[in-house]
Protein backbone atom coordinates (compact mmCIF):
# COMPACT_ATOMS: atom_id res chain seq x y z
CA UNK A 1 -28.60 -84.98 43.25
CA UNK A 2 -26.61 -83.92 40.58
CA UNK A 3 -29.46 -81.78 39.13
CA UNK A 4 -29.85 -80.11 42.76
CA UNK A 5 -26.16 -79.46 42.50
CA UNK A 6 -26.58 -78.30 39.13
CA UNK A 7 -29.19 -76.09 40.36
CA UNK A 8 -27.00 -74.72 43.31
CA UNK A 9 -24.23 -74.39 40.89
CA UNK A 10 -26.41 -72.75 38.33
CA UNK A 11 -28.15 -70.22 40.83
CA UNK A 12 -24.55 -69.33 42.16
CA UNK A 13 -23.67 -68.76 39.23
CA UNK A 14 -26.66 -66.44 38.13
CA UNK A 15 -25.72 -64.64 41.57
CA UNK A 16 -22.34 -64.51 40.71
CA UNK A 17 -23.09 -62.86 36.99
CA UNK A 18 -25.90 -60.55 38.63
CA UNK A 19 -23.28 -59.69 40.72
CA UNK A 20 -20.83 -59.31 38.19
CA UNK A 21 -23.12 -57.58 36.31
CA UNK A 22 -23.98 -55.45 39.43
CA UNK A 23 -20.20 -54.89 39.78
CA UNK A 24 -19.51 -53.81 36.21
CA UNK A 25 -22.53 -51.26 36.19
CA UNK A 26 -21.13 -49.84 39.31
CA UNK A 27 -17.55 -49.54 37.29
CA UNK A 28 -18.72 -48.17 34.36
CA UNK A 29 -21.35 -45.48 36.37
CA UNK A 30 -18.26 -44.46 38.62
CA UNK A 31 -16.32 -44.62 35.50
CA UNK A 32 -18.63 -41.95 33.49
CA UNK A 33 -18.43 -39.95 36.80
CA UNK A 34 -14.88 -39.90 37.19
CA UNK A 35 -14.39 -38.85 33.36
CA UNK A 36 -17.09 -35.87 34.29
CA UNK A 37 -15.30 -34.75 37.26
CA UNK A 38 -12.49 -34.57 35.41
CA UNK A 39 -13.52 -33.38 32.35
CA UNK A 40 -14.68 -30.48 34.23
CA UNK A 41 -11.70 -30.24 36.24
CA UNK A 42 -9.93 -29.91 33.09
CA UNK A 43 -13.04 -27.09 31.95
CA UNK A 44 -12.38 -25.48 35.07
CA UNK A 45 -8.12 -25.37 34.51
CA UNK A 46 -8.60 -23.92 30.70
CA UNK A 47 -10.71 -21.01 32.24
CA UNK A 48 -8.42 -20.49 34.46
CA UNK A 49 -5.86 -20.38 32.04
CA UNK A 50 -8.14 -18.29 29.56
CA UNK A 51 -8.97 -15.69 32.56
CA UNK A 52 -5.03 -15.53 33.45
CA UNK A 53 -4.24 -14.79 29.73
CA UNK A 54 -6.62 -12.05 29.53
CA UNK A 55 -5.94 -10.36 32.77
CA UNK A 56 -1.91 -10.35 31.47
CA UNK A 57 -3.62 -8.93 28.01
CA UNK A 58 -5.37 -6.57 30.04
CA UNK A 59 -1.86 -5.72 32.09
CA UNK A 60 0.04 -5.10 29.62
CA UNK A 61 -2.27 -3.36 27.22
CA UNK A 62 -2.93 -0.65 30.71
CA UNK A 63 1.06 -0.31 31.27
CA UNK A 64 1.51 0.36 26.96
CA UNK A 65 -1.08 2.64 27.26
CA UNK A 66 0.77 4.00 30.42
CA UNK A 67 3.78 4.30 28.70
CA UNK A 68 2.25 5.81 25.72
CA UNK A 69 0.89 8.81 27.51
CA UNK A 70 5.00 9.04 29.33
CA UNK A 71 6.29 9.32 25.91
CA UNK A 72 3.79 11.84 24.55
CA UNK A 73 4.24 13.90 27.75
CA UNK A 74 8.08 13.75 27.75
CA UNK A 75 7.65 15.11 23.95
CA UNK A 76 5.19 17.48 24.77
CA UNK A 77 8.14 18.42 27.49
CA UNK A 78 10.55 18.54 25.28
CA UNK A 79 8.23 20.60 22.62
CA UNK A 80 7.87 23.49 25.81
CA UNK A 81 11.57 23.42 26.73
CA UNK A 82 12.93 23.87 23.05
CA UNK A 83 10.15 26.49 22.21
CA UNK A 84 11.22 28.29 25.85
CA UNK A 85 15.30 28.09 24.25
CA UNK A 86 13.80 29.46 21.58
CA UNK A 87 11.94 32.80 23.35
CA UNK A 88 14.92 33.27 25.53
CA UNK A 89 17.39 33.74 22.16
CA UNK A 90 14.66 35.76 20.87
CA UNK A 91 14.43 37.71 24.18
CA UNK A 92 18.27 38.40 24.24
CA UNK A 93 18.28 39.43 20.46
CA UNK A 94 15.43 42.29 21.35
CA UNK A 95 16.78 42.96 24.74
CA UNK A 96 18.72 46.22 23.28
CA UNK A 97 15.85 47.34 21.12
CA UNK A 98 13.87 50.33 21.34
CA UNK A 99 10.59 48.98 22.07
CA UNK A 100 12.07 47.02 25.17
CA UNK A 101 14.08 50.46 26.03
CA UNK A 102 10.93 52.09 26.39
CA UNK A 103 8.98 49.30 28.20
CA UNK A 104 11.34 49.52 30.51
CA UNK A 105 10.78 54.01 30.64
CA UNK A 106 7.18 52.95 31.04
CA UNK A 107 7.27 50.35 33.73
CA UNK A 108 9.88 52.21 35.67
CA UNK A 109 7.79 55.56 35.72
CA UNK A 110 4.46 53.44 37.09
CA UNK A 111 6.84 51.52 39.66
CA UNK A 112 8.41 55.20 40.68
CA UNK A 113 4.78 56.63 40.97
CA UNK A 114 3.93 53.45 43.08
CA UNK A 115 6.74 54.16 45.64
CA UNK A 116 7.09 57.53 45.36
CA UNK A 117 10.67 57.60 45.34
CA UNK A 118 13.59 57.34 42.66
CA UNK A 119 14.52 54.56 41.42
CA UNK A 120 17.81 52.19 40.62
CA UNK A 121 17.44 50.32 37.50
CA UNK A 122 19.46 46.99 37.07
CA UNK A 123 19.61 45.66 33.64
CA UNK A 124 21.89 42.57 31.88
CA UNK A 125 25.27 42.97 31.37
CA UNK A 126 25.36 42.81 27.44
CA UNK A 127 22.44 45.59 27.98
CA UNK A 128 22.92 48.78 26.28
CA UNK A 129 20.03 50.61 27.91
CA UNK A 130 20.59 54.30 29.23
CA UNK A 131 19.11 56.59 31.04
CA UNK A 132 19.91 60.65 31.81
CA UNK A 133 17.07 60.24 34.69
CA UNK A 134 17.95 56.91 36.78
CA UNK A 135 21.16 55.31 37.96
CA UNK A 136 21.90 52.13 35.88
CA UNK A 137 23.72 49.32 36.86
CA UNK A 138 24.62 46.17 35.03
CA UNK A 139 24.69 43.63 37.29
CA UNK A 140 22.57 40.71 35.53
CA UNK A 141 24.16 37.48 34.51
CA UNK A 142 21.01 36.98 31.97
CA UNK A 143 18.21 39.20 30.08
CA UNK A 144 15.46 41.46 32.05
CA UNK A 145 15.84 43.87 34.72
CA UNK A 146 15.10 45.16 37.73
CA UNK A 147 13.48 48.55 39.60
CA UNK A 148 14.69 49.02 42.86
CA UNK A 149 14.27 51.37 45.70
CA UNK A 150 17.28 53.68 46.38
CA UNK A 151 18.00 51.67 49.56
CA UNK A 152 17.10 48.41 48.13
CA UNK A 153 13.41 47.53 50.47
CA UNK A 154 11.32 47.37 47.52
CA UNK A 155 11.58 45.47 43.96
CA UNK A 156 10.62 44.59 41.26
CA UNK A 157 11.96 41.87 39.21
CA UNK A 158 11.47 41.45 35.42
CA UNK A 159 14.54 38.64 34.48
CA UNK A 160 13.50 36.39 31.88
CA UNK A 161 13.98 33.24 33.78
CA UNK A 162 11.47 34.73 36.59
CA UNK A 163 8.81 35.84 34.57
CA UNK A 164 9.19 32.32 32.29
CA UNK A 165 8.76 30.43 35.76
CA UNK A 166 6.33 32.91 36.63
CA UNK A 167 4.01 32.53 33.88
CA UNK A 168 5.21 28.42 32.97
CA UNK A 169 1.69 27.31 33.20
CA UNK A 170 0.04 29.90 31.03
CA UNK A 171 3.22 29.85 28.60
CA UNK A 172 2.57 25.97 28.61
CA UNK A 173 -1.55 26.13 27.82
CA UNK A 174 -0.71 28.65 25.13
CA UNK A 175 2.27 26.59 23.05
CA UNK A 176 -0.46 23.04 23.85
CA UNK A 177 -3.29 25.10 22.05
CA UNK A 178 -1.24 26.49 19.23
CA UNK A 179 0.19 22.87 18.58
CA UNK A 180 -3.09 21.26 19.13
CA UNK A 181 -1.65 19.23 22.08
């Protein structure tokens, strides 16, 4: 009997280790897939990571370059506004020359012939322009002038500050091309 026992025993036994056996391949193949999953969760985190990075690179690289092009316009800006200081000293150092007395003969004759009436010509205060022809008045706080009907309808207005805002894009193109802008 004892070797049917022993035989029992021995085939549980085998059954048991098979099954242990069974048991422990089952661990170890949900083992390897457990490392894979995470493994690639762990892939999956650093690209994450990796894409976040860049796309802040990216970010911040668009809002220098942003900020780049704000500086170099507010210099640019800055560039026009000194350079338009600059023409309106200029203008008020030539305002009592003869060449700008006699622009001003020349455009008031082609406004008069325009209107077909005389004409009242208003010029700066610090102006020293005369005229034996037209009435004169000094009336402007800053340089340029002004040809006006006799009852004031029609005129025409040459100040400095008008004709800058007048012309600011061209004025602007020209000083960008001459500094290469």
């Amino acid at each position: 009997m004892t070797t049917l026992a022993e035989e029992i025993i021995k085939k549980a036994e085998n059954e048991q280790n098979n099954e242990i056996s069974k048991l422990k391949s089952e661990y170890k193949e949900e083992e390897k897939d457990r490392k894979e999953f995470w493994e690639k969760e762990k892939e999956k985190e650093k690209e994450k990571k990796e894409k976040y990075l860049e796309d802040k690179r990216r970010e911040l690289l668009a809002n220098a370059k942003l900020e780049k092009k704000k500086i170099i316009a507010h210099a640019k800006e800055d560039v026009v506004q000194n350079i338009l200081i600059n023409v309106r000293e200029e203008f008020k150092k030539i305002e009592n020359t003869k060449e700008f007395f006699k622009k001003i003969d020349d455009v008031v004759k082609q406004v008069e012939k325009e209107i077909g009436e005389k004409v009242i010509i208003k010029v700066s205060k610090t102006s020293k322009y005369t005229s034996k022809k037209y009435e004169v008045k000094r009336e402007l706080e800053e340089p340029g002038f002004i040809i006006e009907s006799k009852d004031g309808r029609i005129a025409y207005t040459f100040k400095l500050s008008e004709l800058i805002d007048y012309y600011k894009d061209e004025i602007r193109t020209i000083i960008y091309k001459e500094l290469k802008f």
